[in-house]
C-alpha atoms as a PDB file:
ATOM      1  CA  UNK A   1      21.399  -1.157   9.979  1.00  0.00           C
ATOM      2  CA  UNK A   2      18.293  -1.716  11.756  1.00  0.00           C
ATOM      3  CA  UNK A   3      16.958  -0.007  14.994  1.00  0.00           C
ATOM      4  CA  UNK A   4      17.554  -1.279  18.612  1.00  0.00           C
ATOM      5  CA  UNK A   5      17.068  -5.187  18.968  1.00  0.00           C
ATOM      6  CA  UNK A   6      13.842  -5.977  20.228  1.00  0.00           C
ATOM      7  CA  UNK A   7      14.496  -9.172  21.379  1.00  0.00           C
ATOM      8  CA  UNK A   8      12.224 -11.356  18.801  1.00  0.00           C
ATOM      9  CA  UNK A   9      12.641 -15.063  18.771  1.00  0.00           C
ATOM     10  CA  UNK A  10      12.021 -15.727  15.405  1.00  0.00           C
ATOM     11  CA  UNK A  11       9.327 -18.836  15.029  1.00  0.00           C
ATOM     12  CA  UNK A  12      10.419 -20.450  11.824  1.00  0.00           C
ATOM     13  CA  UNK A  13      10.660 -24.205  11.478  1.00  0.00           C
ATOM     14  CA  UNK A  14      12.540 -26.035   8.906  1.00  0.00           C
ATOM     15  CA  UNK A  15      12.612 -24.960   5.533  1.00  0.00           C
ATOM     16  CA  UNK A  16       9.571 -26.623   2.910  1.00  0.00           C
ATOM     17  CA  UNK A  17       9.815 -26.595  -0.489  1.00  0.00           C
ATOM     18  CA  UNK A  18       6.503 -28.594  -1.754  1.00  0.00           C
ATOM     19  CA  UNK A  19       3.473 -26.917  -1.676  1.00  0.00           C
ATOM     20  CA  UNK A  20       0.662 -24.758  -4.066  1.00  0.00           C
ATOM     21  CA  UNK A  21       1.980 -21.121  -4.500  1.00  0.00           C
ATOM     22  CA  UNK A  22      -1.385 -20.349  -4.522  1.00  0.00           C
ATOM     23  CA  UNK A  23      -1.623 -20.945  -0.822  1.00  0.00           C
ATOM     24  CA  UNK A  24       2.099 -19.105  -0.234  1.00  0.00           C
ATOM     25  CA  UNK A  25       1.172 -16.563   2.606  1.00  0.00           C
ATOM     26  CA  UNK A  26      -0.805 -19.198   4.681  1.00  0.00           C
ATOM     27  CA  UNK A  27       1.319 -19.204   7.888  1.00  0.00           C
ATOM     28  CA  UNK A  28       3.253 -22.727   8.177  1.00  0.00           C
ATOM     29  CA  UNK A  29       6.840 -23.935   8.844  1.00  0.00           C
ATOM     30  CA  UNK A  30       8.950 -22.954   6.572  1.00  0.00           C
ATOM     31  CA  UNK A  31      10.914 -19.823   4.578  1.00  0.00           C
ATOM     32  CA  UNK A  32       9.477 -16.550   4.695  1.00  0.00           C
ATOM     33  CA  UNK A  33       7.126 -16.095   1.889  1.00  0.00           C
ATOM     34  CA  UNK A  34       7.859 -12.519   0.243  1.00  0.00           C
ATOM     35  CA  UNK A  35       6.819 -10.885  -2.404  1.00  0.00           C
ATOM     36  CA  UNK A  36       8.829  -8.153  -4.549  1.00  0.00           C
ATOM     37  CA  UNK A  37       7.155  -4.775  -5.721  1.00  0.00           C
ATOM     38  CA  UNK A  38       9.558  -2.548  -8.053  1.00  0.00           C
ATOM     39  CA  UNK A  39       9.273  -0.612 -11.034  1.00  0.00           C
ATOM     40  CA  UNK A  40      12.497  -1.947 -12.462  1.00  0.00           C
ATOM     41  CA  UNK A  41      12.460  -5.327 -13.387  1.00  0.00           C
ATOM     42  CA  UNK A  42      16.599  -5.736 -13.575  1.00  0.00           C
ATOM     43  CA  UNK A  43      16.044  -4.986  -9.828  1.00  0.00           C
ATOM     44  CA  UNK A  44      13.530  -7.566  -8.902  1.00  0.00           C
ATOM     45  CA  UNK A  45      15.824 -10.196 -10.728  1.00  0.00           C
ATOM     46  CA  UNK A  46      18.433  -9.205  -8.993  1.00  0.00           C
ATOM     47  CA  UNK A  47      17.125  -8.865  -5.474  1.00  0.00           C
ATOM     48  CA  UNK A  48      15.207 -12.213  -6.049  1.00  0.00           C
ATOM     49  CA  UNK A  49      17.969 -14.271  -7.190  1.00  0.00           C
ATOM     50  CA  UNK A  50      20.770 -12.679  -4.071  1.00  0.00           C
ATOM     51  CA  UNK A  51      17.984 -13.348  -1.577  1.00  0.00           C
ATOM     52  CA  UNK A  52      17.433 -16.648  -2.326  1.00  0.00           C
ATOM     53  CA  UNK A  53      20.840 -17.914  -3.094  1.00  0.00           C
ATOM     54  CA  UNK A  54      21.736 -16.675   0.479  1.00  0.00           C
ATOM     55  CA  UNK A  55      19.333 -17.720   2.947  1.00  0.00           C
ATOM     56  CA  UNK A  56      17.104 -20.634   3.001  1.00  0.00           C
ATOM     57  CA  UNK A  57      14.724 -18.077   4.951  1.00  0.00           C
ATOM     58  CA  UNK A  58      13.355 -16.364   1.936  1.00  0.00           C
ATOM     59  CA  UNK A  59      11.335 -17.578  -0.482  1.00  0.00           C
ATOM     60  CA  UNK A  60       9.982 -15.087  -3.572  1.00  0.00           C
ATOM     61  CA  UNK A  61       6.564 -16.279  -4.423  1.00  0.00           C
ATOM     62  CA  UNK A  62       6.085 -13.298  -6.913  1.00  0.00           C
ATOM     63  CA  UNK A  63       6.736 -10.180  -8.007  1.00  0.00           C
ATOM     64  CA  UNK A  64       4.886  -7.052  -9.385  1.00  0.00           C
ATOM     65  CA  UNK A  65       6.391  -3.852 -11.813  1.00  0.00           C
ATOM     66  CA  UNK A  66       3.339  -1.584 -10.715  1.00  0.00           C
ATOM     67  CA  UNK A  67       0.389  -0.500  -8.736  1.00  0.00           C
ATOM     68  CA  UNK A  68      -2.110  -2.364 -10.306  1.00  0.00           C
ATOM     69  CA  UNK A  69      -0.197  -5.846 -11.129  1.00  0.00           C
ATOM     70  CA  UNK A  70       1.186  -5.333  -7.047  1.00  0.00           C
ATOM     71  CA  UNK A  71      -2.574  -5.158  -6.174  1.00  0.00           C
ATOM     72  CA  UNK A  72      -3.827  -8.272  -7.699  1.00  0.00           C
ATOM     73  CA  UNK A  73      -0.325 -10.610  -7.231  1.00  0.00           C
ATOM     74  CA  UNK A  74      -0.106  -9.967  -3.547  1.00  0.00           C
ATOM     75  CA  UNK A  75      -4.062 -10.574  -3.515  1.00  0.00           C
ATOM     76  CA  UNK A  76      -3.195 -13.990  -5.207  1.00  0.00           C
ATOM     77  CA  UNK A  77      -0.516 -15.289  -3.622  1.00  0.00           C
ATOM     78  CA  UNK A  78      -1.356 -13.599  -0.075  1.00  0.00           C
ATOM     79  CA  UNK A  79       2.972 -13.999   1.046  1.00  0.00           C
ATOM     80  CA  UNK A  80       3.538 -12.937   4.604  1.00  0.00           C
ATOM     81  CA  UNK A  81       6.552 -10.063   3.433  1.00  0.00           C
ATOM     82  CA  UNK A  82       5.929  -7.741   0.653  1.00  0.00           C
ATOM     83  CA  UNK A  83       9.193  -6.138  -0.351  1.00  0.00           C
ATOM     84  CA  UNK A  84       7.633  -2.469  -1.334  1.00  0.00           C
ATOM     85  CA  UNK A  85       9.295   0.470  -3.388  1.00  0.00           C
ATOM     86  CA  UNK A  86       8.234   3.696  -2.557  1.00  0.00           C
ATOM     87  CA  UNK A  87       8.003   5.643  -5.970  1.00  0.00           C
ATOM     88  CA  UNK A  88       6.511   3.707  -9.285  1.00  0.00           C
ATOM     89  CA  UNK A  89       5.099   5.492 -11.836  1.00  0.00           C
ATOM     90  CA  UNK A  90       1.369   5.092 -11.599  1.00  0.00           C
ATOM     91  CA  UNK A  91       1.087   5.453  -7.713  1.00  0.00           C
ATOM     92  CA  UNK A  92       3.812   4.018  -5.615  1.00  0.00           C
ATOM     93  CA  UNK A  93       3.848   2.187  -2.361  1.00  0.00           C
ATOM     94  CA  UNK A  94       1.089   4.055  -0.668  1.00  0.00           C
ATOM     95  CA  UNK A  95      -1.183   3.476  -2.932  1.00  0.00           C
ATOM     96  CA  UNK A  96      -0.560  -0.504  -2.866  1.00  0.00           C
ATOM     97  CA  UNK A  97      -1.129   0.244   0.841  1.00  0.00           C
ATOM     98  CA  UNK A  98      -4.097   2.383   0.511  1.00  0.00           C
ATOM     99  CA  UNK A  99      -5.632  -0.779  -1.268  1.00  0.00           C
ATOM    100  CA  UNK A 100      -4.349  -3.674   0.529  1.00  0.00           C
ATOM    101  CA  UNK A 101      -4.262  -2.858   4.386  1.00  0.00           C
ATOM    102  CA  UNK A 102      -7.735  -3.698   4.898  1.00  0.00           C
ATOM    103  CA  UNK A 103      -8.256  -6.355   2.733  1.00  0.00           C
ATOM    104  CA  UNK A 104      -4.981  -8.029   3.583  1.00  0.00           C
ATOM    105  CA  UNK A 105      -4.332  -7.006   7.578  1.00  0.00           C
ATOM    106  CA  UNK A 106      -1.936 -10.761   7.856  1.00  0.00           C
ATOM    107  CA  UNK A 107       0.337  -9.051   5.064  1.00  0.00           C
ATOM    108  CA  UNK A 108       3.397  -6.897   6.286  1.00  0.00           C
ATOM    109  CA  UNK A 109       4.623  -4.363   4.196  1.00  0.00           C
ATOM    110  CA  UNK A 110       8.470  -3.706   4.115  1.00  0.00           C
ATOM    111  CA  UNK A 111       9.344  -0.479   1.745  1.00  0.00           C
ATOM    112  CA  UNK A 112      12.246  -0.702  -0.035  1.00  0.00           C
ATOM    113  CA  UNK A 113      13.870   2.314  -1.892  1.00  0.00           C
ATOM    114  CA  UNK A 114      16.477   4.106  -2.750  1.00  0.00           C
ATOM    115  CA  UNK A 115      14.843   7.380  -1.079  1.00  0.00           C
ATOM    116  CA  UNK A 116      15.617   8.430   2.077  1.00  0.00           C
ATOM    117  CA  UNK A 117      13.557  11.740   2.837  1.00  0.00           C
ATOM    118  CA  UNK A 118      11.806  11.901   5.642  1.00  0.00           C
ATOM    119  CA  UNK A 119       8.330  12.281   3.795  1.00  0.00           C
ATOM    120  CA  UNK A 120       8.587   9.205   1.822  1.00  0.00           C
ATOM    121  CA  UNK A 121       9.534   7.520   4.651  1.00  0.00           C
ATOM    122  CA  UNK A 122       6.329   9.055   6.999  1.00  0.00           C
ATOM    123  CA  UNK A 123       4.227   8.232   3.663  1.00  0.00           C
ATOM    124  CA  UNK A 124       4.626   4.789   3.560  1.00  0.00           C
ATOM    125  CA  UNK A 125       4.823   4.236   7.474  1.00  0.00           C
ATOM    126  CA  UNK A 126       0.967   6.300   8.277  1.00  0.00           C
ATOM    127  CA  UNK A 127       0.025   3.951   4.987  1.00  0.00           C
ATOM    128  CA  UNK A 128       0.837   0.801   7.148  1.00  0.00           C
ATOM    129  CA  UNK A 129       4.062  -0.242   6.001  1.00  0.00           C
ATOM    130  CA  UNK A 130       6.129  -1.928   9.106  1.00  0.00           C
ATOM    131  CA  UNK A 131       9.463  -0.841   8.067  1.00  0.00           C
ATOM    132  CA  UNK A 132      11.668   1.059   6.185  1.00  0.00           C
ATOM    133  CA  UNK A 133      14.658   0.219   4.567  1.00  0.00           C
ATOM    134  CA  UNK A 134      16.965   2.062   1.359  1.00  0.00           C
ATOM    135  CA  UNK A 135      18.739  -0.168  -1.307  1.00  0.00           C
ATOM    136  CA  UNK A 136      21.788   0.416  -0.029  1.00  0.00           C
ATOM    137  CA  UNK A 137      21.241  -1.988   2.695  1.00  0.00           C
ATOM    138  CA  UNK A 138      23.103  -5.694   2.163  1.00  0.00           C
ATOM    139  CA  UNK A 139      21.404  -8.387   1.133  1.00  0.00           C
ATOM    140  CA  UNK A 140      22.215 -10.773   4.847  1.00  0.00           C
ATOM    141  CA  UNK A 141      20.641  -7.129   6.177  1.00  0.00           C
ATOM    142  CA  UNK A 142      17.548  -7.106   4.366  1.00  0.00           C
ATOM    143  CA  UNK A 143      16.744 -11.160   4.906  1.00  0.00           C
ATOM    144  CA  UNK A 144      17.362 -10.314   8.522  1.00  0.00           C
ATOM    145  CA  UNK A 145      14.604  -7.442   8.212  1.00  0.00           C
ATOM    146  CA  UNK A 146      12.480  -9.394   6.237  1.00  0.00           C
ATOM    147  CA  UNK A 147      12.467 -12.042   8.931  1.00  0.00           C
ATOM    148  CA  UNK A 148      11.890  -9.705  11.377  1.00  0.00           C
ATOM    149  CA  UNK A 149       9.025  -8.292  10.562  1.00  0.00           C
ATOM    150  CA  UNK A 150       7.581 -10.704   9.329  1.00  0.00           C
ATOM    151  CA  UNK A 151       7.595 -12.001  13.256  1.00  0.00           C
ATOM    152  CA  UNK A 152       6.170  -8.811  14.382  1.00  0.00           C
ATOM    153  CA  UNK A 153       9.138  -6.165  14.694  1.00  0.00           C
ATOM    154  CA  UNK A 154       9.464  -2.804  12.957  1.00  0.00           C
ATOM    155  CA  UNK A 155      12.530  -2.495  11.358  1.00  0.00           C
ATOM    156  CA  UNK A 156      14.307   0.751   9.981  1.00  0.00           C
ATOM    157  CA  UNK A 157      17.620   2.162   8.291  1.00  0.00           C
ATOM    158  CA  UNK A 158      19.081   3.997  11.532  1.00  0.00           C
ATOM    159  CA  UNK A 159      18.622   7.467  10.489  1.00  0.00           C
ATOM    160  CA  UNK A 160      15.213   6.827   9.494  1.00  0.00           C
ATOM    161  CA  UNK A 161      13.887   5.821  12.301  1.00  0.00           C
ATOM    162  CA  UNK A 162      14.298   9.022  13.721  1.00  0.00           C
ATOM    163  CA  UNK A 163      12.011  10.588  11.211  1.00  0.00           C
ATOM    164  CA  UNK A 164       9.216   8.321  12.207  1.00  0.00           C
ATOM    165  CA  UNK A 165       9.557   8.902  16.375  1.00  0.00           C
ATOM    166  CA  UNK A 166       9.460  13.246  15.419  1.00  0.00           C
ATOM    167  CA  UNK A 167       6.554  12.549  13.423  1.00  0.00           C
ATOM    168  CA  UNK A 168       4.216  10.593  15.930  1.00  0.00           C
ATOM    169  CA  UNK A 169       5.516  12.908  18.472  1.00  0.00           C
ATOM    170  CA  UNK A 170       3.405  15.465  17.237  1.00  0.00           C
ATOM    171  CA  UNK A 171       0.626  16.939  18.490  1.00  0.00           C
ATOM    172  CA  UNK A 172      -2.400  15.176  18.408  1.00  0.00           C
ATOM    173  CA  UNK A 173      -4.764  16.482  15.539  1.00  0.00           C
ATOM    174  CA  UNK A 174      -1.968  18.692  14.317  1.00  0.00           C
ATOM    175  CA  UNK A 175      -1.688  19.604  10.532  1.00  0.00           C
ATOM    176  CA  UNK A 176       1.151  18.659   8.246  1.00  0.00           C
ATOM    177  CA  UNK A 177       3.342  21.352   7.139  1.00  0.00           C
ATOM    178  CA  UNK A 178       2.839  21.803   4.036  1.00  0.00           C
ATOM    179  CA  UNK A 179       4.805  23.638   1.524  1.00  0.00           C
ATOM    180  CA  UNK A 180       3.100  24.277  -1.951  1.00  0.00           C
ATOM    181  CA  UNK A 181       6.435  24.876  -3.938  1.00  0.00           C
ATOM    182  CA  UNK A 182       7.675  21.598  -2.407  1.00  0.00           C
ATOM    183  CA  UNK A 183       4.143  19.687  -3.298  1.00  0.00           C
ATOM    184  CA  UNK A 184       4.183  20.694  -7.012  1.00  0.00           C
ATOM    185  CA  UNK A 185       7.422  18.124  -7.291  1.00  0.00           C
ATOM    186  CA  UNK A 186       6.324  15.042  -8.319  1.00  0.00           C
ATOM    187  CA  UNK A 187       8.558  11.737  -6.113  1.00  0.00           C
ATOM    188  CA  UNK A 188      10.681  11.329  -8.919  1.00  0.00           C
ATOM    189  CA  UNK A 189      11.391  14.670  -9.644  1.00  0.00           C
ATOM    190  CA  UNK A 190      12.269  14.836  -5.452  1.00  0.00           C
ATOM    191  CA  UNK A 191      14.555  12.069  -6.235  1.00  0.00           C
ATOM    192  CA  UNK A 192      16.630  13.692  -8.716  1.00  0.00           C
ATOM    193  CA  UNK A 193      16.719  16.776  -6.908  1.00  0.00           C
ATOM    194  CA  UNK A 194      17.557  15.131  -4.057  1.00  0.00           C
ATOM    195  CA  UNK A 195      20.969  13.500  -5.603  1.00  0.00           C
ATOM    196  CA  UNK A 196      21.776  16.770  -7.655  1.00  0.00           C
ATOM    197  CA  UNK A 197      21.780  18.401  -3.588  1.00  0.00           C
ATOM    198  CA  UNK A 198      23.988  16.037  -2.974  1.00  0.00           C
ATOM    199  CA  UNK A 199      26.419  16.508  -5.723  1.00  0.00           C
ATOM    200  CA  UNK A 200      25.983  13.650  -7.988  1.00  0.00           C
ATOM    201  CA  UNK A 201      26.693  14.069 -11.609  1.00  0.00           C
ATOM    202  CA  UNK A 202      23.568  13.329 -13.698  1.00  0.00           C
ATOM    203  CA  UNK A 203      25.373  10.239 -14.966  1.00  0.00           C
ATOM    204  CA  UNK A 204      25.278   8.722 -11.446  1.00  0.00           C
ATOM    205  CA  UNK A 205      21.541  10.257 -10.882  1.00  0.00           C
ATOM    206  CA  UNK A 206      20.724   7.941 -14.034  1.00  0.00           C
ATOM    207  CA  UNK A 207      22.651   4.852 -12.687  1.00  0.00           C
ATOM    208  CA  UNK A 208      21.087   5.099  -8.888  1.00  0.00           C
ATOM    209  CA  UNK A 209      17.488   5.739 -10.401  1.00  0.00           C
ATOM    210  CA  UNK A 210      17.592   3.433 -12.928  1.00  0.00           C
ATOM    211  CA  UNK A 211      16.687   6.087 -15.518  1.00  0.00           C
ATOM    212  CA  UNK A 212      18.705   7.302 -19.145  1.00  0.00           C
ATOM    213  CA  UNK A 213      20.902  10.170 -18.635  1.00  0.00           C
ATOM    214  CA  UNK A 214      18.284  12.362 -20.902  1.00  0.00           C
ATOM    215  CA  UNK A 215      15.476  11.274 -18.327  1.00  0.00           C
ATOM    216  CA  UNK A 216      17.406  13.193 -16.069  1.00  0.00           C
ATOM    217  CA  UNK A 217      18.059  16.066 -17.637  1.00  0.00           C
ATOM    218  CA  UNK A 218      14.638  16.331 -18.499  1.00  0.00           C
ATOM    219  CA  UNK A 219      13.517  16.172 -14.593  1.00  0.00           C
ATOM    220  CA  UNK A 220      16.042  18.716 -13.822  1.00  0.00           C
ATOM    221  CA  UNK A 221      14.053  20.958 -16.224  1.00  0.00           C
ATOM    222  CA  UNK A 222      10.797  20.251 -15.232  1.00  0.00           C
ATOM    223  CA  UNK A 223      12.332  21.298 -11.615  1.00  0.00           C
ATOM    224  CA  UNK A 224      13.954  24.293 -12.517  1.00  0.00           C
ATOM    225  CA  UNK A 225      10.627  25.388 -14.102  1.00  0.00           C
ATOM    226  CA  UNK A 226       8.606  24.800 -11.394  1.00  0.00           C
ATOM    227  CA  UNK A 227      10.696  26.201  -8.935  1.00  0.00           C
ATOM    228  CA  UNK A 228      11.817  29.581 -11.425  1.00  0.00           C
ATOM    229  CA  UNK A 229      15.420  28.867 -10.472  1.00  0.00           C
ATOM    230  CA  UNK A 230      17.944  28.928 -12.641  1.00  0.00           C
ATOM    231  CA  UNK A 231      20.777  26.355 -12.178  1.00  0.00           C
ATOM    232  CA  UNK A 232      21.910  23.899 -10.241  1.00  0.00           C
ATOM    233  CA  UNK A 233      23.644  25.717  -7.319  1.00  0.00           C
ATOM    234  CA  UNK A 234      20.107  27.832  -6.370  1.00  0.00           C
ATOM    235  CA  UNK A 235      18.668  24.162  -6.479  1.00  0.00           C
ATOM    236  CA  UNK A 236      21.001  22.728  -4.281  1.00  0.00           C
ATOM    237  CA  UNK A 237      20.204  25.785  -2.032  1.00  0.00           C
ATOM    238  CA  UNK A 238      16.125  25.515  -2.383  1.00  0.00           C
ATOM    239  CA  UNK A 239      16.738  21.643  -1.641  1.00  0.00           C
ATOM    240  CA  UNK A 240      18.742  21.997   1.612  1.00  0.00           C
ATOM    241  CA  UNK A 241      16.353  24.533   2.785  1.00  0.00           C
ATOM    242  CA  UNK A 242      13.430  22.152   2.606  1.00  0.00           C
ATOM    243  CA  UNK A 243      15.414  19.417   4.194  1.00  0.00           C
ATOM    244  CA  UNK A 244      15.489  17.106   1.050  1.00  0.00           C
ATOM    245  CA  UNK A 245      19.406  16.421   1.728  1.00  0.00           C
END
């Protein structure tokens, strides 16, 4: 799942277990130090316990449900991989990014989300992330990717990458297309619309976005309103032309 191989030799020694978390992203032999940034905490349980029960290479020194908390664990426990969704509800990944980068330049930034669209991914990637990878990678793939970058490679899902090379191919000092009826959308609202392109029923938009059924329906509103269509084939149709799917 991840781009060309770059040929890096990882440099990790045998695995250590003592040690005060406190100290957890000060580079020494040992697991991967990462730390898990998600809105949904049934996720970061899960992720935590599949990473850890499969590779001695990971260890989870924390984990954060928002902005904010994200900002002052990673702070804390300075880990060398933080594990970073895209869309939360009171900023999202950039805005860790935004806030961290300079304070913490020894800190890579991995996002992690079940978005694919090629402005989340640019988002995150101009913020400083490293790499990009969606949920539906496996879990062997994603200790792989954590490893690697965490030794200096960039690491993407292989269709993403390609988003990234078309957008620093651009002109230098160009402007970003913008589109105003695309803008109004908030990420979440994108997300649903994105699935509902796709043909998902709203049952499996819920289960994908970890959202109720009538969360759903209630984005689909707000999107129809916004964009003064009126049902879900003209929104498949406004989505496609905007590249969402």
């Amino acid at each position: 799942m991840t781009t060309d191989d770059t040929g890096h030799t990882s440099t990790d020694g045998p695995a250590e277990t003592g040690g005060d978390t406190e100290l957890a992203g000060q580079q020494s032999p040992g697991p991967v130090t990462v730390f898990l940034v998600d809105d949904h905490a049934l996720f970061r349980a899960g992720a935590k316990a599949e990473l850890q029960s499969i590779s001695d290479e990971i260890r989870v020194v924390g984990e954060a449900g928002s902005v904010g908390e994200a900002v002052a664990g990673i702070t804390r426990m300075r880990p060398q991989v933080v594990l970073l969704d895209v869309h939360m509800p009171d900023g999202g990944g950039a805005e860790v990014l935004r806030r961290l980068r300079g304070e913490l330049p020894d800190v890579v930034f991995l996002a992690l989300s079940v978005s694919d669209a090629a402005e989340d991914v640019i988002a995150v990637i101009r913020a400083g992330a490293r790499g990009y990878v969606t949920k539906t990678i496996s879990s062997a793939e994603l200790v792989k990717a954590i490893v690697r970058v965490s030794g200096g490679d960039a690491v993407f899902s292989p269709r993403l990458a390609g988003f990234v090379l078309d957008a620093f191919a651009e002109r230098p000092g160009a402007e970003p297309i913008s589109d105003p009826e695309l803008d109004q959308l908030t990420p979440r609202e994108r997300d649903v619309l994105r699935l509902l392109a796709r043909g998902y029923a709203y049952k499996e938009i819920a289960s994908e976005l970890f959202i109720s059924v009538k969360t759903v329906e209630t984005h689909v509103s707000s999107v129809l309103r916004k964009t003064q269509l009126s049902n879900r084939y003209e929104l498949s149709r406004w989505a496609t032309d905007r590249r969402l799917v």
